[in-house]
PDB file of N, CA and C in Angstrom:
ATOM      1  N   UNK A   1     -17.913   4.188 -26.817  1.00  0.00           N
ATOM      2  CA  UNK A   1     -18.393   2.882 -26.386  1.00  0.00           C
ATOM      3  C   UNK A   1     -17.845   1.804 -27.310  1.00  0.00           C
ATOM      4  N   UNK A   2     -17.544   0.745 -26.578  1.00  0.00           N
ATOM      5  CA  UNK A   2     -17.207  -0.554 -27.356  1.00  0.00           C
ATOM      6  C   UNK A   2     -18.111  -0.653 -28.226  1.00  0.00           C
ATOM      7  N   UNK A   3     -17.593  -1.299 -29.651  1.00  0.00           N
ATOM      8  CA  UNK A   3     -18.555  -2.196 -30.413  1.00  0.00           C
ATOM      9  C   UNK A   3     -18.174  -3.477 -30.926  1.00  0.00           C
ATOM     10  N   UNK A   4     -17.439  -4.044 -30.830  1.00  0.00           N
ATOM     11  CA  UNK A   4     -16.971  -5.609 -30.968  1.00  0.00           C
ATOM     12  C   UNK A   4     -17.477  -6.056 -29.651  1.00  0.00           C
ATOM     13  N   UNK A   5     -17.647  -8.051 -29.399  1.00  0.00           N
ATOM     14  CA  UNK A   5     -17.655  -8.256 -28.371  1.00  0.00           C
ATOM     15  C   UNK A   5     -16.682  -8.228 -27.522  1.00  0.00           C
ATOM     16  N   UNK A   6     -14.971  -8.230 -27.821  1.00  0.00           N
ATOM     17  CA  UNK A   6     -13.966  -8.779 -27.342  1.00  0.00           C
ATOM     18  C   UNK A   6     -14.028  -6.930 -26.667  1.00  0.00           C
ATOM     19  N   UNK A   7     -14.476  -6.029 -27.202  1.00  0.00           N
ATOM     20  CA  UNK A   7     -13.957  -4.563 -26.558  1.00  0.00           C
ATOM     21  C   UNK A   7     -14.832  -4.351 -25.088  1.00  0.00           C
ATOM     22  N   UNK A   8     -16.186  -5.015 -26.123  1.00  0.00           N
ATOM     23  CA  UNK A   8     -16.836  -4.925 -24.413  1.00  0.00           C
ATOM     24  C   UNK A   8     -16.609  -5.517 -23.262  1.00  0.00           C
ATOM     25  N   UNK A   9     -16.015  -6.829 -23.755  1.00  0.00           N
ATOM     26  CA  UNK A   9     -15.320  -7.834 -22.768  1.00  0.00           C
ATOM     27  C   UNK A   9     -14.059  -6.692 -21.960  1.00  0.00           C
ATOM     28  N   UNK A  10     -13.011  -6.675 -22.795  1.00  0.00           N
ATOM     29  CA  UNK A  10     -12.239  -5.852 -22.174  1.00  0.00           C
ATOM     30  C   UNK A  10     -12.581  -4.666 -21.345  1.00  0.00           C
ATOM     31  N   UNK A  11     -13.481  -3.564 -21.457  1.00  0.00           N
ATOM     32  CA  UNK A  11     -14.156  -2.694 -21.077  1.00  0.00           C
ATOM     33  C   UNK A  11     -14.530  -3.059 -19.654  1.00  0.00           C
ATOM     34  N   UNK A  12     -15.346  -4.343 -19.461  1.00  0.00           N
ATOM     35  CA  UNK A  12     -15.700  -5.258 -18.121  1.00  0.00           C
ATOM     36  C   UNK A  12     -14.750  -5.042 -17.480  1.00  0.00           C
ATOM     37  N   UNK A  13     -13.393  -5.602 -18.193  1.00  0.00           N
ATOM     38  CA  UNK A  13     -12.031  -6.379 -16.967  1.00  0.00           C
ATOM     39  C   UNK A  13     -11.626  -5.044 -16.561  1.00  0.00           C
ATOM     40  N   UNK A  14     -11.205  -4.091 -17.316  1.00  0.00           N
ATOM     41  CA  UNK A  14     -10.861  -2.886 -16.795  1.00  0.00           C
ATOM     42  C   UNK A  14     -11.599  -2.570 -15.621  1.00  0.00           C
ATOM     43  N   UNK A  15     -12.761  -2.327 -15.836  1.00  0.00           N
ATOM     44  CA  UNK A  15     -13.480  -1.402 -14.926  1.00  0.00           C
ATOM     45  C   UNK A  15     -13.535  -2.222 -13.309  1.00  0.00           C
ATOM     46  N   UNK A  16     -13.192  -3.379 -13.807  1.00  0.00           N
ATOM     47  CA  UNK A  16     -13.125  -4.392 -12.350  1.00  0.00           C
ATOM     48  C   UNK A  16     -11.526  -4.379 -11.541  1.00  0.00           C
ATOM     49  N   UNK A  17     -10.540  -4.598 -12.867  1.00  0.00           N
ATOM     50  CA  UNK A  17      -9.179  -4.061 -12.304  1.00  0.00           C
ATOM     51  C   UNK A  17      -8.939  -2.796 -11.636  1.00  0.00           C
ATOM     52  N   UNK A  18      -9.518  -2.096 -12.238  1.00  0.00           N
ATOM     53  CA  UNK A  18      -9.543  -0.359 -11.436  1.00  0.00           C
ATOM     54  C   UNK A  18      -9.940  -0.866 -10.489  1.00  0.00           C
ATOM     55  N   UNK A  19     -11.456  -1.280  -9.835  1.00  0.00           N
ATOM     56  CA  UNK A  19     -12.103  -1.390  -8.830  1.00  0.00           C
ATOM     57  C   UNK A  19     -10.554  -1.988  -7.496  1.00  0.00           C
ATOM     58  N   UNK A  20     -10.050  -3.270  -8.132  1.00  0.00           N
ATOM     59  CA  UNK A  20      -9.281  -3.844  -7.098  1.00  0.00           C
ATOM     60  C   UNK A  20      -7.886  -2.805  -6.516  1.00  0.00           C
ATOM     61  N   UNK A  21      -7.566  -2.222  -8.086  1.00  0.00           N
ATOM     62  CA  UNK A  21      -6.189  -1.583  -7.613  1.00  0.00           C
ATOM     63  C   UNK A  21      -6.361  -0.363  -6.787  1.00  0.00           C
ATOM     64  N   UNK A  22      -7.504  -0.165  -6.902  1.00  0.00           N
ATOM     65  CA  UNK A  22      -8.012   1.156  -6.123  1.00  0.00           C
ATOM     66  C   UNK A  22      -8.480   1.399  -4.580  1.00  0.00           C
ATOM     67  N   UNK A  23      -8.660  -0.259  -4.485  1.00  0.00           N
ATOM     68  CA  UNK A  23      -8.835  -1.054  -3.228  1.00  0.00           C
ATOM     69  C   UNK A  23      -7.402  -1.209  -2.558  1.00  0.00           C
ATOM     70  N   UNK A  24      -6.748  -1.607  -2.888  1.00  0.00           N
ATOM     71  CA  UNK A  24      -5.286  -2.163  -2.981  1.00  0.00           C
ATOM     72  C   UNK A  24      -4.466  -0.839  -2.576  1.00  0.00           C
ATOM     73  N   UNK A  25      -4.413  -0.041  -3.524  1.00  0.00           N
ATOM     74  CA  UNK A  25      -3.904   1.399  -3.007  1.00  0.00           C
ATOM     75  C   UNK A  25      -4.467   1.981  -1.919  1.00  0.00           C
ATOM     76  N   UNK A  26      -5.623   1.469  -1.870  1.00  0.00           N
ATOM     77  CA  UNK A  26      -5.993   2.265  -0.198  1.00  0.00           C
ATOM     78  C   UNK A  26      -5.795   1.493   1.126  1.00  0.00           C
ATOM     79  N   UNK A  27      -5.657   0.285   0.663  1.00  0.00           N
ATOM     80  CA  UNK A  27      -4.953  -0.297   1.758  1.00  0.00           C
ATOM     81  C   UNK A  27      -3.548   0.153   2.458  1.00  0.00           C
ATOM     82  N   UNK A  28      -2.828   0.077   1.043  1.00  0.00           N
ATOM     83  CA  UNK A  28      -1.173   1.100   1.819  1.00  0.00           C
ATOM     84  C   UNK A  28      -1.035   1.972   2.227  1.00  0.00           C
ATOM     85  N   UNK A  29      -1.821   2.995   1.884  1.00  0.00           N
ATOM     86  CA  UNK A  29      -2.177   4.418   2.335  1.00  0.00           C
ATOM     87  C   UNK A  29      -2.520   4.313   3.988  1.00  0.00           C
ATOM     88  N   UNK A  30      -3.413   3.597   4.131  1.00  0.00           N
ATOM     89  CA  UNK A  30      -4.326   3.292   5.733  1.00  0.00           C
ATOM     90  C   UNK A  30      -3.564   2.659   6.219  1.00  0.00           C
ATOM     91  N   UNK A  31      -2.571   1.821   6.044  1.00  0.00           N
ATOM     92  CA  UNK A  31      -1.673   1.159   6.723  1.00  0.00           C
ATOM     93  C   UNK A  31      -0.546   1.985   7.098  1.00  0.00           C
ATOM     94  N   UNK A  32       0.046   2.757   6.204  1.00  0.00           N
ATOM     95  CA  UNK A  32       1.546   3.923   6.485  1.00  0.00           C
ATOM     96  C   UNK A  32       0.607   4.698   7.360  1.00  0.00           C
ATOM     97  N   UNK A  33      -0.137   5.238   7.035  1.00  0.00           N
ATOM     98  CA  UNK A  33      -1.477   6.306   7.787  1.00  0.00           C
ATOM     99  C   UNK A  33      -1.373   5.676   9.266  1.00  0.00           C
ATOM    100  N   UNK A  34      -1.654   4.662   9.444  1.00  0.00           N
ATOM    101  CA  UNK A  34      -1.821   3.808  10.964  1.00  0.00           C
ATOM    102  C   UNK A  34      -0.754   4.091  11.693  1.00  0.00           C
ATOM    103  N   UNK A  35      -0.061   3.296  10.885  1.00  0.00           N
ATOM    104  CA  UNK A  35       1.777   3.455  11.286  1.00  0.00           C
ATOM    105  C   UNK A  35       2.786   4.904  12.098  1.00  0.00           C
ATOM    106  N   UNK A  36       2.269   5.996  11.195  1.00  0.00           N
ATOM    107  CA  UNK A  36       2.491   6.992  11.588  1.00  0.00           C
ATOM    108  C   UNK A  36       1.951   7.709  12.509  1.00  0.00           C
ATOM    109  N   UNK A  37       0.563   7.704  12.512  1.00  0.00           N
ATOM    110  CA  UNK A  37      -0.158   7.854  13.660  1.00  0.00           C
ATOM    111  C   UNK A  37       0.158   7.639  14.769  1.00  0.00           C
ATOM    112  N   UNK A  38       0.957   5.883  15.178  1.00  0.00           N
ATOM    113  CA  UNK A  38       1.126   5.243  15.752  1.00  0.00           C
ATOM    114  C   UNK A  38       2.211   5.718  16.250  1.00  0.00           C
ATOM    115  N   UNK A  39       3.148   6.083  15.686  1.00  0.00           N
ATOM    116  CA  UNK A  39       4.424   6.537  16.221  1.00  0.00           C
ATOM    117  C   UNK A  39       4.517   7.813  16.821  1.00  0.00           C
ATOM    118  N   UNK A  40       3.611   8.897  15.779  1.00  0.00           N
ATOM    119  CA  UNK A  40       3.533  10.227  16.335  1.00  0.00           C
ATOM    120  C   UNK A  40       2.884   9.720  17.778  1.00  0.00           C
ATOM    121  N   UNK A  41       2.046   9.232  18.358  1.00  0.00           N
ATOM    122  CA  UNK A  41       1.457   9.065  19.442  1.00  0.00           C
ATOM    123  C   UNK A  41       2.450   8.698  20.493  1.00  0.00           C
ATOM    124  N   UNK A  42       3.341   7.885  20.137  1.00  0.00           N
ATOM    125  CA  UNK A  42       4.259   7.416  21.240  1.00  0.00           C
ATOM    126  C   UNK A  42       4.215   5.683  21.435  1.00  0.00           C
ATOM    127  N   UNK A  43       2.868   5.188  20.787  1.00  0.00           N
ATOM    128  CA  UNK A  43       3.139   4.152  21.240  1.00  0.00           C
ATOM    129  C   UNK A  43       4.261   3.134  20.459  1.00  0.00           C
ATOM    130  N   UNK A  44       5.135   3.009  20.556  1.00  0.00           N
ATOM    131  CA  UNK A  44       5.881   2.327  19.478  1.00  0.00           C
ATOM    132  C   UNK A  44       5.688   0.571  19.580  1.00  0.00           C
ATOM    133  N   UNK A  45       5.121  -0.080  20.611  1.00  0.00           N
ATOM    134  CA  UNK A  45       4.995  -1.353  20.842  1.00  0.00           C
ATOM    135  C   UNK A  45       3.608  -1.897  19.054  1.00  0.00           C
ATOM    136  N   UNK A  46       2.815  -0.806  19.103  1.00  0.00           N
ATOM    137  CA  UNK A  46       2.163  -0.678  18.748  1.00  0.00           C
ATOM    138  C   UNK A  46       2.670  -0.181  17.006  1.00  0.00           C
ATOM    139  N   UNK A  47       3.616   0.533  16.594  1.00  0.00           N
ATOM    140  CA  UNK A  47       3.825   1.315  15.982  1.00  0.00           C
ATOM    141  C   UNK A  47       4.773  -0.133  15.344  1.00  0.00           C
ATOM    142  N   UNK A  48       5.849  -1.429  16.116  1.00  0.00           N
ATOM    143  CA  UNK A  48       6.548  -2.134  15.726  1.00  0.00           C
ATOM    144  C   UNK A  48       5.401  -3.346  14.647  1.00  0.00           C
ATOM    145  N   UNK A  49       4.568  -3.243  15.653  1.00  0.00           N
ATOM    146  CA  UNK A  49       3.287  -5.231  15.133  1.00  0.00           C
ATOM    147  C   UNK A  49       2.669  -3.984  13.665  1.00  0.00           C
ATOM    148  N   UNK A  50       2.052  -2.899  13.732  1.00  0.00           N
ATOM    149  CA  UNK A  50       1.623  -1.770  12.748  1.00  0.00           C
ATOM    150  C   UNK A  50       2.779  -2.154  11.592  1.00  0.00           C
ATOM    151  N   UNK A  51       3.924  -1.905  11.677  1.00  0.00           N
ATOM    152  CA  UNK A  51       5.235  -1.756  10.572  1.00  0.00           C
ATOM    153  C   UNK A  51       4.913  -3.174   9.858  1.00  0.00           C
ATOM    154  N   UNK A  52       4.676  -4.223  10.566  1.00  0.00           N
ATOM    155  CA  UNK A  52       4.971  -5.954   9.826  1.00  0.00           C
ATOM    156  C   UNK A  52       3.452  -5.719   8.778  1.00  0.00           C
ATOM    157  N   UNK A  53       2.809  -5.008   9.020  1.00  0.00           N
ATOM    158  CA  UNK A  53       1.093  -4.735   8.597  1.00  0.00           C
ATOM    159  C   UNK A  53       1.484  -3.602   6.935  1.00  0.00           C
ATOM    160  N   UNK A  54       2.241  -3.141   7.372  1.00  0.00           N
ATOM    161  CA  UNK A  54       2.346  -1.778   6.266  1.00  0.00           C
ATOM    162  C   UNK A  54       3.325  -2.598   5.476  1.00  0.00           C
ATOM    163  N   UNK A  55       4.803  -3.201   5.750  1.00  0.00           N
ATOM    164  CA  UNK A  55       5.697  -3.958   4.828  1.00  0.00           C
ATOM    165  C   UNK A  55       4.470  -4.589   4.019  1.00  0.00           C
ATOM    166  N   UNK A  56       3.221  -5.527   4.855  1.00  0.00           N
ATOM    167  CA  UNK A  56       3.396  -6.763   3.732  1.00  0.00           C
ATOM    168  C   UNK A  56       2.350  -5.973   3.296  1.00  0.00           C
ATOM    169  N   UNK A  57       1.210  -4.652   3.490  1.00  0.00           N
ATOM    170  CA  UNK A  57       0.719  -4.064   1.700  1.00  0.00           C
ATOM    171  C   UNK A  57       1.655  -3.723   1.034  1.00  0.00           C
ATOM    172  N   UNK A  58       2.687  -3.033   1.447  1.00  0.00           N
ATOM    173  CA  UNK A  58       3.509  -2.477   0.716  1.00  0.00           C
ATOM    174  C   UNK A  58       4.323  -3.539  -0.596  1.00  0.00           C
ATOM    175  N   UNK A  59       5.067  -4.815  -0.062  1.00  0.00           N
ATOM    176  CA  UNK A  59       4.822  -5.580  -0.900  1.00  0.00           C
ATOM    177  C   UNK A  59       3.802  -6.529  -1.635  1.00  0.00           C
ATOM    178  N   UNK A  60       2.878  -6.213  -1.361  1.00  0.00           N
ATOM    179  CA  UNK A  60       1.693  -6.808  -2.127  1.00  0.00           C
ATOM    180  C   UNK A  60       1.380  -5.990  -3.315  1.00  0.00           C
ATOM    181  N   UNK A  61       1.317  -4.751  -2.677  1.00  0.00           N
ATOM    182  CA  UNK A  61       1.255  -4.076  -4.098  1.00  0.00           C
ATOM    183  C   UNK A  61       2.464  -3.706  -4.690  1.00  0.00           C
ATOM    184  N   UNK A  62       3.563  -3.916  -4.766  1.00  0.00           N
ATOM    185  CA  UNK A  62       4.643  -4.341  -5.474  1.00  0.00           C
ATOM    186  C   UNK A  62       4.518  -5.237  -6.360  1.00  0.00           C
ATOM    187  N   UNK A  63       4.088  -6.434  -5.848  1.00  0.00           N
ATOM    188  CA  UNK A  63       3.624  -7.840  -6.393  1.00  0.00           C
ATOM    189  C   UNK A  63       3.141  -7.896  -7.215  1.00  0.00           C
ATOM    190  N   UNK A  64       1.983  -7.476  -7.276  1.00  0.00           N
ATOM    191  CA  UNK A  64       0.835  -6.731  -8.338  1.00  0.00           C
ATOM    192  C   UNK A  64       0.788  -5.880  -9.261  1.00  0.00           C
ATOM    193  N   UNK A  65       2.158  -5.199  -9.021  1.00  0.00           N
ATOM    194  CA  UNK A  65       2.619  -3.980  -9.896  1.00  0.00           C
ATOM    195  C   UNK A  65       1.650  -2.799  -9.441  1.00  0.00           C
ATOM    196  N   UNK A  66       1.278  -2.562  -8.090  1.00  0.00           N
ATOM    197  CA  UNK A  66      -0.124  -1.138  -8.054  1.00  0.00           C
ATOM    198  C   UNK A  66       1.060   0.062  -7.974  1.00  0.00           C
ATOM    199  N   UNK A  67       2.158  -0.331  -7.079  1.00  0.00           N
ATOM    200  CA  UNK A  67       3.583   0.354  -7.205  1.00  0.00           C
ATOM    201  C   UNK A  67       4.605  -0.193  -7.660  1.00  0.00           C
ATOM    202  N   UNK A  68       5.539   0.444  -7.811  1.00  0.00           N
ATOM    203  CA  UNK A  68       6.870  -0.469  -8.148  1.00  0.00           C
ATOM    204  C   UNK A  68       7.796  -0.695  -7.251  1.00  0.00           C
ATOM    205  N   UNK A  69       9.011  -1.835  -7.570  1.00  0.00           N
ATOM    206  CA  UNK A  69       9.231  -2.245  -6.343  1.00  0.00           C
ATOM    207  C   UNK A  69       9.917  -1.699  -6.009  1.00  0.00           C
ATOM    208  N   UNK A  70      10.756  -0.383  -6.178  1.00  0.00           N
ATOM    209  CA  UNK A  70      11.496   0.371  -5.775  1.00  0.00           C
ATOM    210  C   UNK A  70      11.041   1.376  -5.086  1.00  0.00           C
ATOM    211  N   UNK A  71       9.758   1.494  -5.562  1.00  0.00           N
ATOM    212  CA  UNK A  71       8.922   2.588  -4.639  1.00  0.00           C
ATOM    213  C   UNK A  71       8.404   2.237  -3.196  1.00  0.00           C
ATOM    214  N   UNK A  72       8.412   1.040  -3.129  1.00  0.00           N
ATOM    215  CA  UNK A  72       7.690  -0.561  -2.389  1.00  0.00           C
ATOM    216  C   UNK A  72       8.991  -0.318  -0.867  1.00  0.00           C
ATOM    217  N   UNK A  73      10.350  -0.422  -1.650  1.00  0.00           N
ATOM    218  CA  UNK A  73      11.318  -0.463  -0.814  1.00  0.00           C
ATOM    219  C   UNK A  73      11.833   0.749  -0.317  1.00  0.00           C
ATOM    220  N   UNK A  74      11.752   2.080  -0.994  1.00  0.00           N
ATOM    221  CA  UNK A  74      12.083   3.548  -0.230  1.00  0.00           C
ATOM    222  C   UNK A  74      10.717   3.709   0.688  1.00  0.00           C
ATOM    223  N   UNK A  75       9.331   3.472   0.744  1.00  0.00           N
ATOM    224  CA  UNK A  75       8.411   3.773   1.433  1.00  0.00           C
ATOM    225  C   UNK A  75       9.062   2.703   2.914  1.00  0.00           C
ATOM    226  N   UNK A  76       9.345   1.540   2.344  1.00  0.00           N
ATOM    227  CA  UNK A  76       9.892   0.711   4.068  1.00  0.00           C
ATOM    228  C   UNK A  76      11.060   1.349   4.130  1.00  0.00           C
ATOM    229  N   UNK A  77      11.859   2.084   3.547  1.00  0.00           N
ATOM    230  CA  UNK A  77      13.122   2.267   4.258  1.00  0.00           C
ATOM    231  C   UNK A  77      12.651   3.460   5.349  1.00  0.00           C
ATOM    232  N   UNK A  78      11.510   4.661   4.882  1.00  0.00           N
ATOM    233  CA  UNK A  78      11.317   5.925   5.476  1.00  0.00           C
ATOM    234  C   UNK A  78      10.525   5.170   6.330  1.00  0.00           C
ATOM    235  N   UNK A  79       9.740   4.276   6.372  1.00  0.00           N
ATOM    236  CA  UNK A  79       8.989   4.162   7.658  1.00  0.00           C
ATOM    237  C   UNK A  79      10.036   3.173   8.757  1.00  0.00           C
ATOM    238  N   UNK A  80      10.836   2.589   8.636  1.00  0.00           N
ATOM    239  CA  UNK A  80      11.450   2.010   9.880  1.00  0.00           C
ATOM    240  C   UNK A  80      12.508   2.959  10.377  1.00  0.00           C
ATOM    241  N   UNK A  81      13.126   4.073   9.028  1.00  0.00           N
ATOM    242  CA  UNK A  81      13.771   5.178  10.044  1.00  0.00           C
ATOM    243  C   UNK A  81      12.807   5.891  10.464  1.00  0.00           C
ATOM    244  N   UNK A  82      11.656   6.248  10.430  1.00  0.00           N
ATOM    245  CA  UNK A  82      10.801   7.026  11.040  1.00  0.00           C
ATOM    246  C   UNK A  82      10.684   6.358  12.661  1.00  0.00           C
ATOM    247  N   UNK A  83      10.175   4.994  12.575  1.00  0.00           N
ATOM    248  CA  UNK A  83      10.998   4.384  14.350  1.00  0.00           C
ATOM    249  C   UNK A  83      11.632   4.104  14.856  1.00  0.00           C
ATOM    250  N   UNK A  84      12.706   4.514  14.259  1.00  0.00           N
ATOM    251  CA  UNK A  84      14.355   4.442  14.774  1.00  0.00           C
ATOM    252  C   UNK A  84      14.726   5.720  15.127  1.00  0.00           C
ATOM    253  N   UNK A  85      14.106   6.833  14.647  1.00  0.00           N
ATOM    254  CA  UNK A  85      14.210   8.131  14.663  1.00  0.00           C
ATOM    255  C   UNK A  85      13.200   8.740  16.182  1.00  0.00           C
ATOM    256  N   UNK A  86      11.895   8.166  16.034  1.00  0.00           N
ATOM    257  CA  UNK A  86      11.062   8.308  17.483  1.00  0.00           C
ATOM    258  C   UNK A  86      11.366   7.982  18.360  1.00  0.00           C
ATOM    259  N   UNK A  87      11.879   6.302  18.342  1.00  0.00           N
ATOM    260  CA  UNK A  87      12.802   5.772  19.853  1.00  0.00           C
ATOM    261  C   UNK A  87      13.715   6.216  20.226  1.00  0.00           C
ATOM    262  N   UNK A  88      14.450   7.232  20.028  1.00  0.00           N
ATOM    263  CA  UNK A  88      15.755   7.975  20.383  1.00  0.00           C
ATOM    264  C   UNK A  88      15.053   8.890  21.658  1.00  0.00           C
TER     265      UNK A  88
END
């Protein structure tokens, strides 16, 4: 346990930053999750407006650093060949 005030302070911000990035990461997850769903199903009209939804968590948490941005940009490269690959 903290014992200065500035540790307990810090101790606070952490436990609140976790809270958001943990939020944040589950957003991208549920969004690629949607996405794929979406495509395995067939609907791709659905699977195209889904993709503009998954890019911008995907760069948000780039933004934020929850991923990095290289990780940010191979996750959009596999999901738009993933509907380029279904529409065939």
């Amino acid at each position: 346990m903290p014992n200065t005030k500035t540790a307990k302070k810090a101790l606070r911000q952490n436990l609140r930053r976790k809270v958001k990035n943990l939020t944040d990461k589950r957003k991208v997850k549920t969004a690629i999750k949607t996405y794929k769903q979406l495509v395995e199903g067939g609907d791709l009209e659905g699977a195209k407006q889904n993709l503009t939804l998954a890019y911008k968590a995907l760069d948000k948490a780039a933004k934020t650093k929850i991923i990095t941005k290289n990780k940010a940009g191979r996750l959009k490269s596999k999901l738009a060949k993933r509907l380029v690959v279904s529409s065939k």
